[in-house]
Protein backbone atom coordinates (compact mmCIF):
# COMPACT_ATOMS: atom_id res chain seq x y z
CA UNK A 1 95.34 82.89 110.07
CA UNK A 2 95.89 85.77 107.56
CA UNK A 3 93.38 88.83 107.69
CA UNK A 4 93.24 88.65 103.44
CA UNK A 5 91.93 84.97 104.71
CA UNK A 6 89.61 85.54 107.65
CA UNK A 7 87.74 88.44 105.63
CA UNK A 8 86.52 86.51 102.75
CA UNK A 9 82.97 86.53 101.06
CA UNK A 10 81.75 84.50 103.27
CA UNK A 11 82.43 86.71 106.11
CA UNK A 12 81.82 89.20 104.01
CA UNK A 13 78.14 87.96 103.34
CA UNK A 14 77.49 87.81 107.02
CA UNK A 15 79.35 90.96 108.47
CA UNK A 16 76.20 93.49 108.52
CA UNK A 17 72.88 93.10 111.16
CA UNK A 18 70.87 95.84 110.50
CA UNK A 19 69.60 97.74 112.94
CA UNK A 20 71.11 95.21 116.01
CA UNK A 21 74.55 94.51 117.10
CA UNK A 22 77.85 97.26 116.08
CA UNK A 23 74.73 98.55 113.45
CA UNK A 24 72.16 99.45 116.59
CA UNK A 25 71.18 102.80 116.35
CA UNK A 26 72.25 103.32 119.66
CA UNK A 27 75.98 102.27 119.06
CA UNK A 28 76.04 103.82 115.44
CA UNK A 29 74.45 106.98 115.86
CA UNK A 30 76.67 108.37 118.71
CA UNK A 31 80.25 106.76 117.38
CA UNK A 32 78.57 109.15 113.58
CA UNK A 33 77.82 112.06 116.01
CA UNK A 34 81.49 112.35 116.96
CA UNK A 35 83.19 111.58 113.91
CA UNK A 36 81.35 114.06 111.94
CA UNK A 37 82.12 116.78 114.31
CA UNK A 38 85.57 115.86 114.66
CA UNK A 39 85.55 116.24 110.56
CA UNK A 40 84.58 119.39 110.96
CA UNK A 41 84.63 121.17 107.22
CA UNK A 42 87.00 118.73 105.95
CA UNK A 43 86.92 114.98 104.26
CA UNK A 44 87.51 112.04 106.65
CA UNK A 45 89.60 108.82 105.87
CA UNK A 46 88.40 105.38 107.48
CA UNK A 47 91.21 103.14 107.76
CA UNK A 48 89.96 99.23 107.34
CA UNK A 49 86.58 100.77 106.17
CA UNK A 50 84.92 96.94 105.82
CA UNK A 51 81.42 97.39 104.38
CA UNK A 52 80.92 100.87 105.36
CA UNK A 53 79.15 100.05 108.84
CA UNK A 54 79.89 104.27 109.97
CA UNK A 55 81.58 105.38 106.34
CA UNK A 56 77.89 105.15 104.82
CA UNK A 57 75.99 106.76 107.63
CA UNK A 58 78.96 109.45 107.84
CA UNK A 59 79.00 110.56 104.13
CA UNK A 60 75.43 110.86 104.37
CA UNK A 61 75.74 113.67 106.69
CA UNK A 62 77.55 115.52 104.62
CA UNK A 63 81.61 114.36 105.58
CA UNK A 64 83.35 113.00 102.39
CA UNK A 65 84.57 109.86 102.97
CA UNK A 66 87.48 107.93 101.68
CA UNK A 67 88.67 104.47 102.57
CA UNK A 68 91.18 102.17 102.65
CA UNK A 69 90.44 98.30 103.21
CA UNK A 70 92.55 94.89 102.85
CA UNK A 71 89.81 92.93 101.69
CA UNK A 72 88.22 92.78 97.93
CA UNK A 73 85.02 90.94 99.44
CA UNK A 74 84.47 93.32 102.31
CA UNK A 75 84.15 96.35 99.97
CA UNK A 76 82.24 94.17 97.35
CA UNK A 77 79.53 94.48 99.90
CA UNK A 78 79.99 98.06 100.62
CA UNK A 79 79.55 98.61 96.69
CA UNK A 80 75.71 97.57 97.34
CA UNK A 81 75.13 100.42 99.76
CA UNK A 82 77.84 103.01 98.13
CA UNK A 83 79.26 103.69 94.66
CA UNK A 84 83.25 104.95 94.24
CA UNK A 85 81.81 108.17 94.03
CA UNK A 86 79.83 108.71 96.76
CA UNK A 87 82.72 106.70 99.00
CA UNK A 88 86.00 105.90 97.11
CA UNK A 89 88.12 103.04 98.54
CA UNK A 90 91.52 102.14 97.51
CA UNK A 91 92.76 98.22 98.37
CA UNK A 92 95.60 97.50 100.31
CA UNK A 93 97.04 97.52 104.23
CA UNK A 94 96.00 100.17 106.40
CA UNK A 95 100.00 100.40 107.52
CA UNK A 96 101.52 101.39 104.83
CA UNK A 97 98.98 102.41 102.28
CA UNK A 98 98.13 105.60 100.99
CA UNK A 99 94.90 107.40 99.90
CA UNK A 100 95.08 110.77 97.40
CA UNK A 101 93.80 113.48 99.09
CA UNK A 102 94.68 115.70 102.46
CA UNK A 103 92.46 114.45 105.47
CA UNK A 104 91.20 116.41 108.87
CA UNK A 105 90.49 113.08 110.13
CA UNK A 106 91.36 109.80 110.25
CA UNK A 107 89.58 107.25 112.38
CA UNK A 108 90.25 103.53 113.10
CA UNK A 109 86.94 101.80 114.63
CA UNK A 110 85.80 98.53 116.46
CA UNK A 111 89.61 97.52 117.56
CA UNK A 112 90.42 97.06 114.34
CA UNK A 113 94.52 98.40 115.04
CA UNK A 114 94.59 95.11 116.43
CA UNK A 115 94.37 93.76 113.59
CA UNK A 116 98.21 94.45 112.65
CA UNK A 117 99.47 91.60 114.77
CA UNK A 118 103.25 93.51 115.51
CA UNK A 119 104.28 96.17 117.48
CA UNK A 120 106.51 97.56 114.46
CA UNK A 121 103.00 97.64 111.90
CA UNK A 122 100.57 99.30 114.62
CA UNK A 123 103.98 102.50 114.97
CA UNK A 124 103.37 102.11 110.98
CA UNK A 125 99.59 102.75 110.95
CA UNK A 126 100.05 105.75 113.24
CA UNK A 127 102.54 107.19 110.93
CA UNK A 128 100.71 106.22 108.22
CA UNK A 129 97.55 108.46 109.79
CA UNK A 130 100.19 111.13 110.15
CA UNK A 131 100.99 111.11 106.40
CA UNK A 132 97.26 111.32 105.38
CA UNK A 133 96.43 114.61 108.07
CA UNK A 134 96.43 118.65 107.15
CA UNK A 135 98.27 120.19 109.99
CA UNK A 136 96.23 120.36 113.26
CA UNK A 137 94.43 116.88 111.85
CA UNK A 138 93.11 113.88 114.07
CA UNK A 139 93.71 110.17 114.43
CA UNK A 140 90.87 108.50 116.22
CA UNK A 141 91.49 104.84 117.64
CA UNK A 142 88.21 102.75 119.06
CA UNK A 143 90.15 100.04 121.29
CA UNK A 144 89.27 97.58 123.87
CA UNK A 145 91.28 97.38 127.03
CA UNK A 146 92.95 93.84 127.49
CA UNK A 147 91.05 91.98 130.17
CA UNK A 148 94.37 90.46 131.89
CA UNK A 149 93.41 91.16 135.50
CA UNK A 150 90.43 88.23 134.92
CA UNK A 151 93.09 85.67 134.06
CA UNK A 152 93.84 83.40 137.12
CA UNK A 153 97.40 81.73 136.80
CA UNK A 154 97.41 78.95 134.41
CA UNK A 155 94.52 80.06 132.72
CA UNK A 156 94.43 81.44 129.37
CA UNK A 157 90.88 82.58 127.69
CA UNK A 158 88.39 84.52 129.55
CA UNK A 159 84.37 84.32 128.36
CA UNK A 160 83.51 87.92 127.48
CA UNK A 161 80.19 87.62 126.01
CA UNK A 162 77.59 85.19 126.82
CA UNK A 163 74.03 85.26 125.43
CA UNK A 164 71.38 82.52 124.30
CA UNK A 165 72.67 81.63 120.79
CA UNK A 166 75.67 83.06 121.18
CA UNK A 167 79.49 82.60 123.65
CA UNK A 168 82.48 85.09 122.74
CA UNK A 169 85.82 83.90 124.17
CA UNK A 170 89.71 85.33 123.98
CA UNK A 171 92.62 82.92 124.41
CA UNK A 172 95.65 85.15 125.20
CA UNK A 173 99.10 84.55 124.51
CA UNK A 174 101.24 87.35 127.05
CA UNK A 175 104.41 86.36 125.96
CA UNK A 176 103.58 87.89 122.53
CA UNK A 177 100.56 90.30 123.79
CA UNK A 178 98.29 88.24 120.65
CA UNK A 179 94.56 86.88 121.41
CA UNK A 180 92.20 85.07 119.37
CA UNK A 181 88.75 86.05 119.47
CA UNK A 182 86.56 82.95 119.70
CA UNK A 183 82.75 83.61 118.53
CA UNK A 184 80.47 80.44 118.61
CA UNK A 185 77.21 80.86 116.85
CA UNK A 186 74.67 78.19 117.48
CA UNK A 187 71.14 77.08 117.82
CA UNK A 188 68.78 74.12 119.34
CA UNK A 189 71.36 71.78 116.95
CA UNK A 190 74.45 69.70 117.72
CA UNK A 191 76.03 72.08 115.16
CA UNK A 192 77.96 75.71 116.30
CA UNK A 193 79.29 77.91 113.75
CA UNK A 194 82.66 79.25 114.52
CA UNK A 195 84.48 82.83 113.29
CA UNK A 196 88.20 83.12 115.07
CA UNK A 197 90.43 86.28 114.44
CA UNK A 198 93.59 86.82 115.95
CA UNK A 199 94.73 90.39 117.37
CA UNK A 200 97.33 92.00 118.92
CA UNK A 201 96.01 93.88 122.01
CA UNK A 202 97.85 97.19 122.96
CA UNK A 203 97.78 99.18 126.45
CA UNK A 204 96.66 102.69 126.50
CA UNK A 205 100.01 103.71 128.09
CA UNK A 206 101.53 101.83 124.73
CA UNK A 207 98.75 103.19 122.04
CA UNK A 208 100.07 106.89 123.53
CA UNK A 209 103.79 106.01 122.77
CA UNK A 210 102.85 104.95 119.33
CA UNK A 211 101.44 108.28 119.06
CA UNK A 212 104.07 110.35 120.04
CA UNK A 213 106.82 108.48 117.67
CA UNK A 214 104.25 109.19 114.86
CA UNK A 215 103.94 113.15 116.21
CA UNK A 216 100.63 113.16 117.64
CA UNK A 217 99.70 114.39 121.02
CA UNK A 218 96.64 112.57 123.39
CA UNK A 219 93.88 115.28 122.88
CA UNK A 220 91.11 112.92 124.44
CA UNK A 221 90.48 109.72 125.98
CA UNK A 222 86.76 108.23 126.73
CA UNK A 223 85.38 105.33 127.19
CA UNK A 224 82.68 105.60 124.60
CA UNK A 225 82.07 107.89 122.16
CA UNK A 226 78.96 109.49 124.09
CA UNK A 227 81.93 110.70 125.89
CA UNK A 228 81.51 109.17 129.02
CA UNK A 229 84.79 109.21 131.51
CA UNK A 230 87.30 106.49 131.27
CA UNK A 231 88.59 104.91 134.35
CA UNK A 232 90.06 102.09 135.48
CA UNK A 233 86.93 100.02 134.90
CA UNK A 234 86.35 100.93 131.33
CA UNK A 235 86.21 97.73 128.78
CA UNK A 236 87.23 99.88 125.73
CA UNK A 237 88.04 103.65 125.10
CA UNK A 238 87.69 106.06 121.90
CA UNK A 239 91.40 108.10 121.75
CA UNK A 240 91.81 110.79 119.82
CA UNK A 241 95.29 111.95 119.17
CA UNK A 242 95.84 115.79 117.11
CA UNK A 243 98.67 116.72 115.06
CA UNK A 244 99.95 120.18 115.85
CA UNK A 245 99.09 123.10 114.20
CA UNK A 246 95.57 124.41 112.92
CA UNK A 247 93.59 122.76 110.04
């Protein structure tokens, strides 16, 4: 599976749930919160940008927003809630392409550095952050924690979501640190829908490396963007790494 593949119009078509799901208010409005004080006075870039799920709400609070996104359909769909004015995306990988324009922030959302499915692409997209940033500027990562410690030996996938219409499921490969997410979709049918996209899952310990090779320095790690302490226990954390100097 190629990601120019997985996000097609169809996906495209079905990505946004207004108002439930990633688009709750209650998910949305605190991951905004943050980014738009981490902005500060300057313009933000969103790396895999999608359909605009936090680059719309963001650049309506004022934070000009730039974007950068693999997929033609994804951003077709942004173009219904944003013109290239108000939001301007440019097409391509968010590893090794570049957006005009000096950033204070830069801010990677929902796992998506997972996405880049080797090691050697992931160093690229924190270097590629690094290029975009005014001195003193910020690379935010949203990242889930790899569930290993729930994988008995000889089993491989681990059930991380289960709701009435609805099972989410991981198959992990260790050898080469890769999952597939697994989300079934069905009703009172025979019939399931199926969506599968395959990831690379990184360590915090190894996220922080990439970091430093690309010249950042670990300013903050929580395990939501409310702010709430990460421990040992937290599914997912919000990192955000500073270049030094001073904006």
């Amino acid at each position: 599976m190629e990601q120019k593949d997985i996000w097609d119009a169809e996906t495209a078509r079905n990505y946004d749930t207004p108002g439930t799901g990633m688009f709750a208010p209650e998910v949305l409005d605190p991951t905004v919160d943050r980014l738009a004080r981490l902005a500060g006075e300057g313009a933000a870039l969103e790396f895999a940008i999608g359909t605009g799920r936090v680059a719309v709400p963001l650049a309506a609070r004022g934070v000009p927003v730039t974007g950068i996104e693999l997929s033609g359909p994804m951003v077709e769909q942004l173009r219904t809630k944003a013109d290239e004015t108000t939001i301007p995306v440019v097409i391509g990988d968010m590893a090794t392409t570049t957006a005009p324009g000096e950033y204070t922030l830069v801010y990677l959302v929902f796992n998506t550095i997972s996405n880049l499915l080797e090691q050697d692409q992931q160093v690229a997209c924190f270097r590629n952050a690094a290029r975009h940033l005014a001195p003193g500027g910020r690379f935010v990562v949203e990242l889930w924690v790899p569930e290993l410690r729930k994988l008995p030996p000889g089993r491989t996938a681990t059930v991380w979501q289960s709701t009435p219409g609805y099972i989410g499921l991981d198959t992990y490969d260790v050898l080469r640190q890769h999952v597939v997410s697994h989300h079934f979709h069905f009703d009172g049918t025979r019939e399931a829908q199926l969506f599968r996209s395959p990831h690379r899952y990184i360590w915090p310990a190894e996220l922080d490396l990439m970091a430093q090779l690309a010249g950042f320095e670990l300013e903050s790690r929580h395990a939501d963007w409310a702010g709430s302490p990460f421990t040992a226990e937290s599914p997912s954390h919000v990192s955000v790494y500073r270049l030094p100097g001073a904006v």
